[in-house]
PDB file of N, CA and C in Angstrom:
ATOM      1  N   UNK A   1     -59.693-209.227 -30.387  1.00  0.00           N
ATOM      2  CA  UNK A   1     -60.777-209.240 -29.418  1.00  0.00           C
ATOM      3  C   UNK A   1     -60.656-210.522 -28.592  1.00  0.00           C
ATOM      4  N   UNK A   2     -60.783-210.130 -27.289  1.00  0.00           N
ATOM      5  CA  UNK A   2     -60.664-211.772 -26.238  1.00  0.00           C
ATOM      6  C   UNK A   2     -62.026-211.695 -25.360  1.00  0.00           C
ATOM      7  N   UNK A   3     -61.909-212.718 -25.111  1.00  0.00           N
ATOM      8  CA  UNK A   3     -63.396-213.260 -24.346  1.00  0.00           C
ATOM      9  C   UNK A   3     -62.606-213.741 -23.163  1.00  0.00           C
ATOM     10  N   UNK A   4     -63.895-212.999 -21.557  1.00  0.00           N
ATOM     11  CA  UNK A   4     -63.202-214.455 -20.475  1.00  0.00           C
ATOM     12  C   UNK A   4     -64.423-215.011 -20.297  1.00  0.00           C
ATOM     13  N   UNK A   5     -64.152-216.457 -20.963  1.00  0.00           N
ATOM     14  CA  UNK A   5     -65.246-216.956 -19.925  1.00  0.00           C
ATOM     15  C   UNK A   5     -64.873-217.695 -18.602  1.00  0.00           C
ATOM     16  N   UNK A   6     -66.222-217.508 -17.932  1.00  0.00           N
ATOM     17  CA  UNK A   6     -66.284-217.671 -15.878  1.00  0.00           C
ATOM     18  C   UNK A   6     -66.893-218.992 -16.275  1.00  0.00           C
ATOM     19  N   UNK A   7     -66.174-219.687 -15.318  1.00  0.00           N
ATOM     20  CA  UNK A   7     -66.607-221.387 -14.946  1.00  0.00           C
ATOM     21  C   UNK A   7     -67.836-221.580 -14.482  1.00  0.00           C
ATOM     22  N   UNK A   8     -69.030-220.662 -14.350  1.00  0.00           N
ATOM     23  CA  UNK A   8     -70.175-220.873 -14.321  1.00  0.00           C
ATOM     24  C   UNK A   8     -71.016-220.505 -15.043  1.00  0.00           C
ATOM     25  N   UNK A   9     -70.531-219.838 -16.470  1.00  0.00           N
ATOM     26  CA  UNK A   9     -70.914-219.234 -17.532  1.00  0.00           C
ATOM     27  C   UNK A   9     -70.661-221.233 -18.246  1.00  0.00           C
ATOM     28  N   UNK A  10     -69.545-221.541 -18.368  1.00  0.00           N
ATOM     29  CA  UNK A  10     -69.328-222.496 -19.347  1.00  0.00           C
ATOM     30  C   UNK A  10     -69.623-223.898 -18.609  1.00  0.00           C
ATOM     31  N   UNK A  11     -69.676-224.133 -17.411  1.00  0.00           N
ATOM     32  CA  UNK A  11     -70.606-224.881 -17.222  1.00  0.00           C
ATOM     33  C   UNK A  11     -72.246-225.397 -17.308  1.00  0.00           C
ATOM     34  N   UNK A  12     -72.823-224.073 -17.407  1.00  0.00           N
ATOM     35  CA  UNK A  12     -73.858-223.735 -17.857  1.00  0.00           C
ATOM     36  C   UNK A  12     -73.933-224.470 -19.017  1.00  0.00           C
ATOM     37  N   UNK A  13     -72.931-224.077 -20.105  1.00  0.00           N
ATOM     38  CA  UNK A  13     -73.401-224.311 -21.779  1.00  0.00           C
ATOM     39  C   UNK A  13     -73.051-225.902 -21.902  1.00  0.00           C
ATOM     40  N   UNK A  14     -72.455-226.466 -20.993  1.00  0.00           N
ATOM     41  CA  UNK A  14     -71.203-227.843 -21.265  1.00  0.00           C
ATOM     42  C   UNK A  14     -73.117-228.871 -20.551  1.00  0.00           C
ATOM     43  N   UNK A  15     -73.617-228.241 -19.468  1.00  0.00           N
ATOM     44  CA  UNK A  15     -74.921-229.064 -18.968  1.00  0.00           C
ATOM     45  C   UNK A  15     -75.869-228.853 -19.929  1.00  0.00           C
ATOM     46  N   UNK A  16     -75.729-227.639 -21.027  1.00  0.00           N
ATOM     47  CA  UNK A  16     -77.405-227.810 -21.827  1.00  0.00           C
ATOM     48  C   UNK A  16     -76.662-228.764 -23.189  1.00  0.00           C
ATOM     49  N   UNK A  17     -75.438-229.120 -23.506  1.00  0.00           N
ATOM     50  CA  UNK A  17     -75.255-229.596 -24.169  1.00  0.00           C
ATOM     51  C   UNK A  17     -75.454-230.963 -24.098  1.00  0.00           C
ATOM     52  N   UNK A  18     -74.380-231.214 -23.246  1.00  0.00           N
ATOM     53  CA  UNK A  18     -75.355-232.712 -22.650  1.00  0.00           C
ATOM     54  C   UNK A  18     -76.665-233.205 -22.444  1.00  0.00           C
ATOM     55  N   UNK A  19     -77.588-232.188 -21.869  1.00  0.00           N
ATOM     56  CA  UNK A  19     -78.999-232.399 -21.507  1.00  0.00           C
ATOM     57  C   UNK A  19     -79.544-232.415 -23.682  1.00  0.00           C
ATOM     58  N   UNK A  20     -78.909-231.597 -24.475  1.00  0.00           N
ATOM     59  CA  UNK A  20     -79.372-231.748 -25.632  1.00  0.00           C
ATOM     60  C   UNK A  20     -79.128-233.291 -26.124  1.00  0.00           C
ATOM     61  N   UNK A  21     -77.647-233.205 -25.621  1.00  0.00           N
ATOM     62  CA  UNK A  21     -77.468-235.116 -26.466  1.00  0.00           C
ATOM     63  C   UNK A  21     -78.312-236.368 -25.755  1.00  0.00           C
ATOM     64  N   UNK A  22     -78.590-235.858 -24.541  1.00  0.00           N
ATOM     65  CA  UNK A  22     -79.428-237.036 -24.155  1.00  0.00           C
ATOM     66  C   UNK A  22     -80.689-236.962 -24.649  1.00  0.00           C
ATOM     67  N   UNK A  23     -81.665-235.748 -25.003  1.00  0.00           N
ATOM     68  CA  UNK A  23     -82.967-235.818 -25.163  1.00  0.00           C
ATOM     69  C   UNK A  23     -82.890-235.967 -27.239  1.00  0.00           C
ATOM     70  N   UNK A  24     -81.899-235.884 -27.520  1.00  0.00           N
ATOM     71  CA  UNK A  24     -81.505-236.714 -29.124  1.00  0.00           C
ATOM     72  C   UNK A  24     -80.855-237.631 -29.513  1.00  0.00           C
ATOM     73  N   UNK A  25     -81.224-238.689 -28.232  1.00  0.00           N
ATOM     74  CA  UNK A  25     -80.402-240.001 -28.374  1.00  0.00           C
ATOM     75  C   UNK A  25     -81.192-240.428 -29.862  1.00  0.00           C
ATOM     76  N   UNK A  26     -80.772-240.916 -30.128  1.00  0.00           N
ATOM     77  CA  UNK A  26     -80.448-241.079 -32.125  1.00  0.00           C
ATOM     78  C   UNK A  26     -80.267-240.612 -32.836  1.00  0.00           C
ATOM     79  N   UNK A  27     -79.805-239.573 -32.857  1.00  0.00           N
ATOM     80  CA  UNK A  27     -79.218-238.553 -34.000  1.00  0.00           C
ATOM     81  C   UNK A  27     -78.424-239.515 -34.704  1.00  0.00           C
ATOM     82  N   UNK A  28     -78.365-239.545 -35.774  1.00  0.00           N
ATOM     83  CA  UNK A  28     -77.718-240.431 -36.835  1.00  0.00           C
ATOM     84  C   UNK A  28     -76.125-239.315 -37.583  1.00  0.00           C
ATOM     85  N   UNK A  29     -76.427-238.269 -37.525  1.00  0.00           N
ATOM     86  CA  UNK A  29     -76.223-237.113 -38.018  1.00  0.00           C
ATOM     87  C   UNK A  29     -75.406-235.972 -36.870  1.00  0.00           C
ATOM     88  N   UNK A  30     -74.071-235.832 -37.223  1.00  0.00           N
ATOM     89  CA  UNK A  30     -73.374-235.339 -35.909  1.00  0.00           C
ATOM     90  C   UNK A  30     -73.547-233.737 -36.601  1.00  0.00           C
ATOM     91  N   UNK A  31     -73.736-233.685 -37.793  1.00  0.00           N
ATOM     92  CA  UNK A  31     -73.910-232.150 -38.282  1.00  0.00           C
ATOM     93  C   UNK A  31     -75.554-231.337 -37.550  1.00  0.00           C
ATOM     94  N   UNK A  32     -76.375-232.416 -37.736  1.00  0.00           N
ATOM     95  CA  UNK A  32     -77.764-232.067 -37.464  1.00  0.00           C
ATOM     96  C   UNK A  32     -77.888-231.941 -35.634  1.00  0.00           C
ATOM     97  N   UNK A  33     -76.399-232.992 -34.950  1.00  0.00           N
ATOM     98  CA  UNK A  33     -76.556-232.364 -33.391  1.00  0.00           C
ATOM     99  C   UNK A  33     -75.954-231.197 -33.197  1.00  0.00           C
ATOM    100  N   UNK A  34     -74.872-230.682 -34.190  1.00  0.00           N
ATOM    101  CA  UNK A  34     -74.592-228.748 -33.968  1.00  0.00           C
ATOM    102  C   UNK A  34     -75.603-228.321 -34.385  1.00  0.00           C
ATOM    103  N   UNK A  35     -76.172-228.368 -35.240  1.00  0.00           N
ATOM    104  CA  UNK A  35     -76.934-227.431 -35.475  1.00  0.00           C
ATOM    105  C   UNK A  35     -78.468-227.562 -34.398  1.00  0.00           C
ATOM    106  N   UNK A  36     -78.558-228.209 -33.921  1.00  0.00           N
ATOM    107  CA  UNK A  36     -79.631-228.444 -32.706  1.00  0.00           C
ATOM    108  C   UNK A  36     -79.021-227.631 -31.812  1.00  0.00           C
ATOM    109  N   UNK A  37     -77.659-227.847 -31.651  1.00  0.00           N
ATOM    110  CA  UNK A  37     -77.338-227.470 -30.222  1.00  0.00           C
ATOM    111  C   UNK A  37     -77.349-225.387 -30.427  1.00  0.00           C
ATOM    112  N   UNK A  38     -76.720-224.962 -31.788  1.00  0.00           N
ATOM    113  CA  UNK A  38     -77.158-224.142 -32.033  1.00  0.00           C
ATOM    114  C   UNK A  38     -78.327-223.109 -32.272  1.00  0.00           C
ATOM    115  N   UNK A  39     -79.365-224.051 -32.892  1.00  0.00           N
ATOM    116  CA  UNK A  39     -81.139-223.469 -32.104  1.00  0.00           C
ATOM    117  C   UNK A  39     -80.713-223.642 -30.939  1.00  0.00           C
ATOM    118  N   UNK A  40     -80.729-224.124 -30.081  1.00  0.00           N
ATOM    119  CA  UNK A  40     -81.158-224.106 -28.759  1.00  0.00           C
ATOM    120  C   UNK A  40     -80.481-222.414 -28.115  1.00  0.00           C
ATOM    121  N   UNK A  41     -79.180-222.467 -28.309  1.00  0.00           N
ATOM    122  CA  UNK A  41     -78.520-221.530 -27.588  1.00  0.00           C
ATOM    123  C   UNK A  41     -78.989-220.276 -28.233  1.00  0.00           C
ATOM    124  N   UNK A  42     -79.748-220.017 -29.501  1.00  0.00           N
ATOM    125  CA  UNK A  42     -80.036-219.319 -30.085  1.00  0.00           C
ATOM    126  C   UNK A  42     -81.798-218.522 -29.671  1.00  0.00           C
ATOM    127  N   UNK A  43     -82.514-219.406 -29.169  1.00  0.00           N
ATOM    128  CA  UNK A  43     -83.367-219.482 -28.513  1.00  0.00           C
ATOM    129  C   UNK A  43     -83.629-219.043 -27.114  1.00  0.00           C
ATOM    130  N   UNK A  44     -82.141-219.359 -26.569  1.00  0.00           N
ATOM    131  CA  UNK A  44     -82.063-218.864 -24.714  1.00  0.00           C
ATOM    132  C   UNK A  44     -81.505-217.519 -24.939  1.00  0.00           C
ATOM    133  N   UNK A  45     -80.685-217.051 -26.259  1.00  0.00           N
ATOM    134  CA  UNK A  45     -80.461-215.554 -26.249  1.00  0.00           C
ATOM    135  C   UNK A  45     -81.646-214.438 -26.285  1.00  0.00           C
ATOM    136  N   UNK A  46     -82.246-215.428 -27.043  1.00  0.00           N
ATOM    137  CA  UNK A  46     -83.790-214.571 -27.683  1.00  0.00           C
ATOM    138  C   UNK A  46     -84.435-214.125 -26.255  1.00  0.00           C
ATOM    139  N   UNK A  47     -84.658-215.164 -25.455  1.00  0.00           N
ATOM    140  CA  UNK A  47     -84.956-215.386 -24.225  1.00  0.00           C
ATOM    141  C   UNK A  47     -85.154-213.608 -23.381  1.00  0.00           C
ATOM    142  N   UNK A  48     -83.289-214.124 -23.116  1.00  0.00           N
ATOM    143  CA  UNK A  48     -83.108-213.033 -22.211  1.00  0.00           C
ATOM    144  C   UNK A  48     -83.002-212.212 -23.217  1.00  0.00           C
ATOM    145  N   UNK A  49     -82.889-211.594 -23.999  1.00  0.00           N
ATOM    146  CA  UNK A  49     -83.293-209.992 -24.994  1.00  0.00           C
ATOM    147  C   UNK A  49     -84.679-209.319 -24.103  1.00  0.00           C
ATOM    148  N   UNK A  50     -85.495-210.702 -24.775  1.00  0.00           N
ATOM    149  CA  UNK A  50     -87.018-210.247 -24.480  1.00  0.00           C
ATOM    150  C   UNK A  50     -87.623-209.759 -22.960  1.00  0.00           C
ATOM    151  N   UNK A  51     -86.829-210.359 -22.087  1.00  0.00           N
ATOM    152  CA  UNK A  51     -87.178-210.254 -20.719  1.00  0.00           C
ATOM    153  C   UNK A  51     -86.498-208.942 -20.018  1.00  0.00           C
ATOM    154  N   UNK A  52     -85.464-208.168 -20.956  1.00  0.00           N
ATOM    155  CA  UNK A  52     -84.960-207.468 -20.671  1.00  0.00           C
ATOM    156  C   UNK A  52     -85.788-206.283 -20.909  1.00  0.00           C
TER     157      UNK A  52
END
């Protein structure tokens, strides 16, 4: 199975990642910033489901 991703699909995810590490400046814990960054993206799926 292959995936394409479009440069405005993965820019998208590369700006909420960043916007995540800046609003968790101190994370002590690089396991606890995947898994943040994972709620989050997990949350914007839920998102669009629901609106659909």
């Amino acid at each position: 199975m292959s995936y394409i991703l479009l440069p405005p699909f993965t820019e998208g995810v590369n700006r909420k990642i960043k916007q995540i590490i800046r609003t968790s400046y101190g994370v002590r814990n690089y396991h606890n910033l995947v898994i943040r960054i994972k709620l989050q993206q997990m949350t914007i799926k839920k998102r669009k489901n629901q609106a659909k």
